[in-house]
N, C-alpha and C. Protein backbone atom coordinates (compact mmCIF):
# COMPACT_ATOMS: atom_id res chain seq x y z
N UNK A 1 -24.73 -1.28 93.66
CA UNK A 1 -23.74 -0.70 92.77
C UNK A 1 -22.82 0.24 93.55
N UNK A 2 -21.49 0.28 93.09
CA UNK A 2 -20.51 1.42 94.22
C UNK A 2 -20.47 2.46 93.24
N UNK A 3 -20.13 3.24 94.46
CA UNK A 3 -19.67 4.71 93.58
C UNK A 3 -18.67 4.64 93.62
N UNK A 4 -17.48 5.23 92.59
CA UNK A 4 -16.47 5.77 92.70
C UNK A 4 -16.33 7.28 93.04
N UNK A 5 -15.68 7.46 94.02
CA UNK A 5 -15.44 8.48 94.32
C UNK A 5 -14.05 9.45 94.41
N UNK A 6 -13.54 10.36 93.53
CA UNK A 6 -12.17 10.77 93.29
C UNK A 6 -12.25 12.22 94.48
N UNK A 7 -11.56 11.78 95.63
CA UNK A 7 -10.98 13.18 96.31
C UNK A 7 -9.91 13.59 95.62
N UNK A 8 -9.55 14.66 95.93
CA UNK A 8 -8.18 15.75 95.46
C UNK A 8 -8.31 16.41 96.37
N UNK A 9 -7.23 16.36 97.29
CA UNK A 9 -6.67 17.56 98.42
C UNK A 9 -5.49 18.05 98.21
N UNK A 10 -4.90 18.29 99.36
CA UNK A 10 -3.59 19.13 99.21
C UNK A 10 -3.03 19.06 100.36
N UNK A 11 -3.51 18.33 101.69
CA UNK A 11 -3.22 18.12 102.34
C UNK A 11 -2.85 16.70 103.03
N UNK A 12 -1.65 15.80 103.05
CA UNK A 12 -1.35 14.52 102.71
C UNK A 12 -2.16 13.75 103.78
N UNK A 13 -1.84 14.45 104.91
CA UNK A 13 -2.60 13.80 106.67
C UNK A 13 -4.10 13.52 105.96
N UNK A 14 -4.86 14.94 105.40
CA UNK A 14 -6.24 15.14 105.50
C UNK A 14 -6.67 14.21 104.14
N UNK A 15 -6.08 13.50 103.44
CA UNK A 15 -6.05 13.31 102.09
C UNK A 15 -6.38 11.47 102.36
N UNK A 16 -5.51 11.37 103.81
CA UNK A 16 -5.03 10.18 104.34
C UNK A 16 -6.65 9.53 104.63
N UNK A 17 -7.02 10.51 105.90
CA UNK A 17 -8.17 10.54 106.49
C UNK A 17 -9.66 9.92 105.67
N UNK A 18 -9.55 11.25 104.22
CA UNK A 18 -10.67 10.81 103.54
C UNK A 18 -10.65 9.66 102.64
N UNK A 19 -9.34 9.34 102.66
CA UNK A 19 -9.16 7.52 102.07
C UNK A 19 -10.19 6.38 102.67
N UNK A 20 -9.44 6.67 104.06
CA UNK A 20 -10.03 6.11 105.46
C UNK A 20 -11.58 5.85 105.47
N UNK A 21 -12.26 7.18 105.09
CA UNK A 21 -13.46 7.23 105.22
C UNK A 21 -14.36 7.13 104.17
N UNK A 22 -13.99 7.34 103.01
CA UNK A 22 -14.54 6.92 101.83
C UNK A 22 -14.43 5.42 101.57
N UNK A 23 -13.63 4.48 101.82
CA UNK A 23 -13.52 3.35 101.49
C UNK A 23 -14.13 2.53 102.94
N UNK A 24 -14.48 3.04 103.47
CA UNK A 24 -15.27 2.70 105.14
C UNK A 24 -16.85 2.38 104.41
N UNK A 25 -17.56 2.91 103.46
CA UNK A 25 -18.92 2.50 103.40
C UNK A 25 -18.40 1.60 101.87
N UNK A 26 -19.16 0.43 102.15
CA UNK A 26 -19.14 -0.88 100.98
C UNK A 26 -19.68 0.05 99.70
N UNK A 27 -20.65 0.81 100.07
CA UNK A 27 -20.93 1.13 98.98
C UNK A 27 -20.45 2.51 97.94
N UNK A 28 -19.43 2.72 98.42
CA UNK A 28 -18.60 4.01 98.08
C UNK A 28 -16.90 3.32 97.84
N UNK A 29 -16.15 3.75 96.68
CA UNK A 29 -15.30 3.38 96.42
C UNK A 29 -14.17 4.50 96.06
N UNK A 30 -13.42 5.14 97.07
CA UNK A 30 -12.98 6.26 97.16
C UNK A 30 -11.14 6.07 96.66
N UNK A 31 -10.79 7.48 96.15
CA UNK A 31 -9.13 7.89 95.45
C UNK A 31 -8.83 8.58 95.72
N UNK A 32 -7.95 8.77 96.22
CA UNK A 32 -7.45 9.75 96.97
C UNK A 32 -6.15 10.69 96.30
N UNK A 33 -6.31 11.65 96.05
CA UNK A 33 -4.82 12.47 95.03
C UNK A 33 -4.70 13.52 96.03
N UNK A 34 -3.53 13.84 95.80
CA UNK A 34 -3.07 15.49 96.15
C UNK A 34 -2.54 16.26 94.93
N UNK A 35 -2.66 15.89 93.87
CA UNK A 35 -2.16 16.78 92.65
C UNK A 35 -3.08 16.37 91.87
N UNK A 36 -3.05 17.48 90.55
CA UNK A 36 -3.79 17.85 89.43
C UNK A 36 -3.89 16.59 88.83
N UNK A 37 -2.37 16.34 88.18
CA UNK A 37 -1.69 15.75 87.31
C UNK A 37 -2.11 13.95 87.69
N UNK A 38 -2.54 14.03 88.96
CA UNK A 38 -2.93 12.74 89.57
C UNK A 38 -4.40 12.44 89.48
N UNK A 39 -4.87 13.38 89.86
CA UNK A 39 -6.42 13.64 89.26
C UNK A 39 -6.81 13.12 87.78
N UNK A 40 -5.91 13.50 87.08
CA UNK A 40 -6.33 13.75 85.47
C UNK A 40 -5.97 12.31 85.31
N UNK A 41 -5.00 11.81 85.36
CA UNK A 41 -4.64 10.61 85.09
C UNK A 41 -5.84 9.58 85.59
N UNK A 42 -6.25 9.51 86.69
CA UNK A 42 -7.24 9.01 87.10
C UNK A 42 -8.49 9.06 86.42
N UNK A 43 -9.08 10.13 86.17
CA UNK A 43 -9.95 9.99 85.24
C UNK A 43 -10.05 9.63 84.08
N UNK A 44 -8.97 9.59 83.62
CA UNK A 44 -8.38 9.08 81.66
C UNK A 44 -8.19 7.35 82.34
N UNK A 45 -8.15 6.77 83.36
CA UNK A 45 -8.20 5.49 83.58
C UNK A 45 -9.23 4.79 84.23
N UNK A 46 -10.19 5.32 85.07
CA UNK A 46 -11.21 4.75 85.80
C UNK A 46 -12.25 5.43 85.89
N UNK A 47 -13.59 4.65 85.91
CA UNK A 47 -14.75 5.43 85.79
C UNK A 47 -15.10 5.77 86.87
N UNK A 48 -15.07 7.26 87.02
CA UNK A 48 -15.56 7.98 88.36
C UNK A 48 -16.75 8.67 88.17
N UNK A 49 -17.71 8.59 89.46
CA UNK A 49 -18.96 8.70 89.67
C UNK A 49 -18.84 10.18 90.08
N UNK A 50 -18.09 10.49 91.09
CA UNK A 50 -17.99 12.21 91.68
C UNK A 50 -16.49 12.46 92.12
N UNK A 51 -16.66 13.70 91.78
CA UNK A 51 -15.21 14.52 92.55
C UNK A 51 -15.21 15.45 93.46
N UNK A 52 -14.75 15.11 94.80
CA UNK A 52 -14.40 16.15 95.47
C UNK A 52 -13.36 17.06 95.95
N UNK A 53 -13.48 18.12 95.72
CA UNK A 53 -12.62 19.30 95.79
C UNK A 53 -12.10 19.53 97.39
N UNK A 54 -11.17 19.22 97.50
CA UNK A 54 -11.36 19.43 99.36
C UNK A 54 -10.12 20.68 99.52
N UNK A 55 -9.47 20.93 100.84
CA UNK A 55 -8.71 22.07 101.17
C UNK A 55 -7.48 22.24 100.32
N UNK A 56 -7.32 23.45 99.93
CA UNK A 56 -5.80 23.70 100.06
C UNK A 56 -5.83 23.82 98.01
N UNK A 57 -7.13 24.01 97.70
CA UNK A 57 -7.35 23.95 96.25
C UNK A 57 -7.32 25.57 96.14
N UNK A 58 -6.94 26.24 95.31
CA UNK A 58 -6.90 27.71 95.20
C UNK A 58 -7.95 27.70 94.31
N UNK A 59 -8.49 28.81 94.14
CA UNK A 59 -9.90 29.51 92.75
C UNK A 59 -9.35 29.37 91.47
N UNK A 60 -8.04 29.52 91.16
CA UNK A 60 -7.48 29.14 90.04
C UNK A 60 -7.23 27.66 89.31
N UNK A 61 -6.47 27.10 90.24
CA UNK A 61 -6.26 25.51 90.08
C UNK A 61 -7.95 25.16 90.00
N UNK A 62 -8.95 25.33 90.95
CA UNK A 62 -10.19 24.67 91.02
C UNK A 62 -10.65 24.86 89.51
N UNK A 63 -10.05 26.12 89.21
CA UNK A 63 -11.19 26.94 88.09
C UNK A 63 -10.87 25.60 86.66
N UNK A 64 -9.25 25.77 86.77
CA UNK A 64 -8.84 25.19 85.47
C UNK A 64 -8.56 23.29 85.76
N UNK A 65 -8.75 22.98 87.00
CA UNK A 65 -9.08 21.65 87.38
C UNK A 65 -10.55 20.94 86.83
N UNK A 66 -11.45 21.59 87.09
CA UNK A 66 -12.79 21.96 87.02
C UNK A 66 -12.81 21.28 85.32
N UNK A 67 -12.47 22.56 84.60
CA UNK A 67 -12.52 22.36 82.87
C UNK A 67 -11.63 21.42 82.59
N UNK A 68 -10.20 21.15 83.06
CA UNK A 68 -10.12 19.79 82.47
C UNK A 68 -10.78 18.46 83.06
N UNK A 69 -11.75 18.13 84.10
CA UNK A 69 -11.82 17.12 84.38
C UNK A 69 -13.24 16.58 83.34
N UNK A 70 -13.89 18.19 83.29
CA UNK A 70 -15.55 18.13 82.20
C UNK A 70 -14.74 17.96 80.95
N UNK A 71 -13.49 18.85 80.71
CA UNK A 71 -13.13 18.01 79.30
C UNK A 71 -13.43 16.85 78.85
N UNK A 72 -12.82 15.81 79.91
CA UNK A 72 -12.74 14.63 79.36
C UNK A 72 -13.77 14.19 79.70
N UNK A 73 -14.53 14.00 81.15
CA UNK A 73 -16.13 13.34 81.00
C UNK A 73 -16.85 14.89 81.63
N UNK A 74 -17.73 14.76 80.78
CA UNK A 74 -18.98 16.34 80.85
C UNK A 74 -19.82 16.05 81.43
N UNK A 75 -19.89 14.74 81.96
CA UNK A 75 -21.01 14.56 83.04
C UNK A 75 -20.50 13.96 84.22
N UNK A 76 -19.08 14.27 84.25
CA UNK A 76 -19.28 14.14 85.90
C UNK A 76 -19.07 15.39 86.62
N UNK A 77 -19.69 15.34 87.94
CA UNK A 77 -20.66 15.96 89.18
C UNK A 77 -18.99 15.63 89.86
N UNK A 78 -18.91 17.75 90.33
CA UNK A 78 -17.36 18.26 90.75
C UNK A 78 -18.38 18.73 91.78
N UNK A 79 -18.11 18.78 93.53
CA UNK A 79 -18.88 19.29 93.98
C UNK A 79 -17.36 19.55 95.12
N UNK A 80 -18.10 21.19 95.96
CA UNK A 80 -16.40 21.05 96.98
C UNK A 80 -16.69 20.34 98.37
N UNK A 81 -15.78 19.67 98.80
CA UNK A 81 -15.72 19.05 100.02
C UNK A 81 -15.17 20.04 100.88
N UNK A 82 -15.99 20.39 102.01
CA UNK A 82 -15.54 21.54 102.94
C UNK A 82 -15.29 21.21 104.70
N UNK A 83 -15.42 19.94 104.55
CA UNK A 83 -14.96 19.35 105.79
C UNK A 83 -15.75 19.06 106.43
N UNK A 84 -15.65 18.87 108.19
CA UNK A 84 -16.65 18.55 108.79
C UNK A 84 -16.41 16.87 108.88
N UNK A 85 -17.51 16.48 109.95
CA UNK A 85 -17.40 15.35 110.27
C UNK A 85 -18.24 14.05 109.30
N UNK A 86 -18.13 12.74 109.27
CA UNK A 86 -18.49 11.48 108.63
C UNK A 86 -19.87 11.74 107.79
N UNK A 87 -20.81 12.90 108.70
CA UNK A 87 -21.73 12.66 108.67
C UNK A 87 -22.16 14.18 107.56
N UNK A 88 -21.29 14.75 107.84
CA UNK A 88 -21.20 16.22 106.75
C UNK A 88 -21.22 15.75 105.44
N UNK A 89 -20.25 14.50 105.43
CA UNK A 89 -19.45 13.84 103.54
C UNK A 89 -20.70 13.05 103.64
N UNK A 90 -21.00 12.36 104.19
CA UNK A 90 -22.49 11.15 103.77
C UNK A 90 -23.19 12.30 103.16
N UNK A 91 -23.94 13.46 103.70
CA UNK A 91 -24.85 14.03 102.79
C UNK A 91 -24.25 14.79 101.84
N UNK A 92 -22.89 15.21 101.90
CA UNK A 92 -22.57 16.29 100.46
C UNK A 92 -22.64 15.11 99.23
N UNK A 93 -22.13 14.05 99.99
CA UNK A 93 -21.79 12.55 98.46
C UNK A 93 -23.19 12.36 98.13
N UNK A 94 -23.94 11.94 99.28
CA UNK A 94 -25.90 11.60 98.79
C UNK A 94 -26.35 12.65 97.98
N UNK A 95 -26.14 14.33 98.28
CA UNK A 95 -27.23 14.89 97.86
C UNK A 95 -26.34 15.35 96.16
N UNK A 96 -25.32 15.01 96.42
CA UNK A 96 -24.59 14.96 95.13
C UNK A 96 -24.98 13.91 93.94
N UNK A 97 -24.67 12.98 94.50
CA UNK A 97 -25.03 11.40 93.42
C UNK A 97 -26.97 11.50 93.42
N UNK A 98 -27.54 11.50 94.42
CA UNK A 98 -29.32 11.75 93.75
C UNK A 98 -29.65 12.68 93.39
């Protein structure tokens, strides 16, 4: 079974990257946004398994990103992506999804 996986960055290069690398394992099915408004839409259209929060997200936007994304599904798992290499995201996504 794949996961879907919704990034949101803010950074277009770094945004690029985790496209790259999320859609690199068969069994992970990764989206890549740099805005809110892109985020939200995404979730009101496709069923996503996890979201990650990556750079360039402020405490505010996260805060009120956060509540609208549980608005609409309350069980999906917002966890932050803090960088690091292939092998950093394999366990934040694993210890996230089990």
């Amino acid at each position: 079974m794949q996961t879907t996986i919704l990034y949101i960055g803010r950074d277009t290069e770094i945004t690029t990257v985790m496209n790259r690398l999320l859609n690199a394992r068969p069994e992970w099915k990764g989206i890549c946004v740099c805005t809110d408004d892109e985020a939200i839409e995404i979730c009101q259209t496709h069923e996503i398994d996890l979201v990650l929060l990556g750079n360039g997200i402020d405490a505010v936007c996260e805060k009120a990103l956060r509540a609208k994304l549980t608005g609409l599904k309350p069980e999906l798992k917002i966890i932050q992506h803090y960088g690091g290499g292939s092998g950093l995201l394999y366990g934040e996504i694993m210890t996230a999804i089990n």
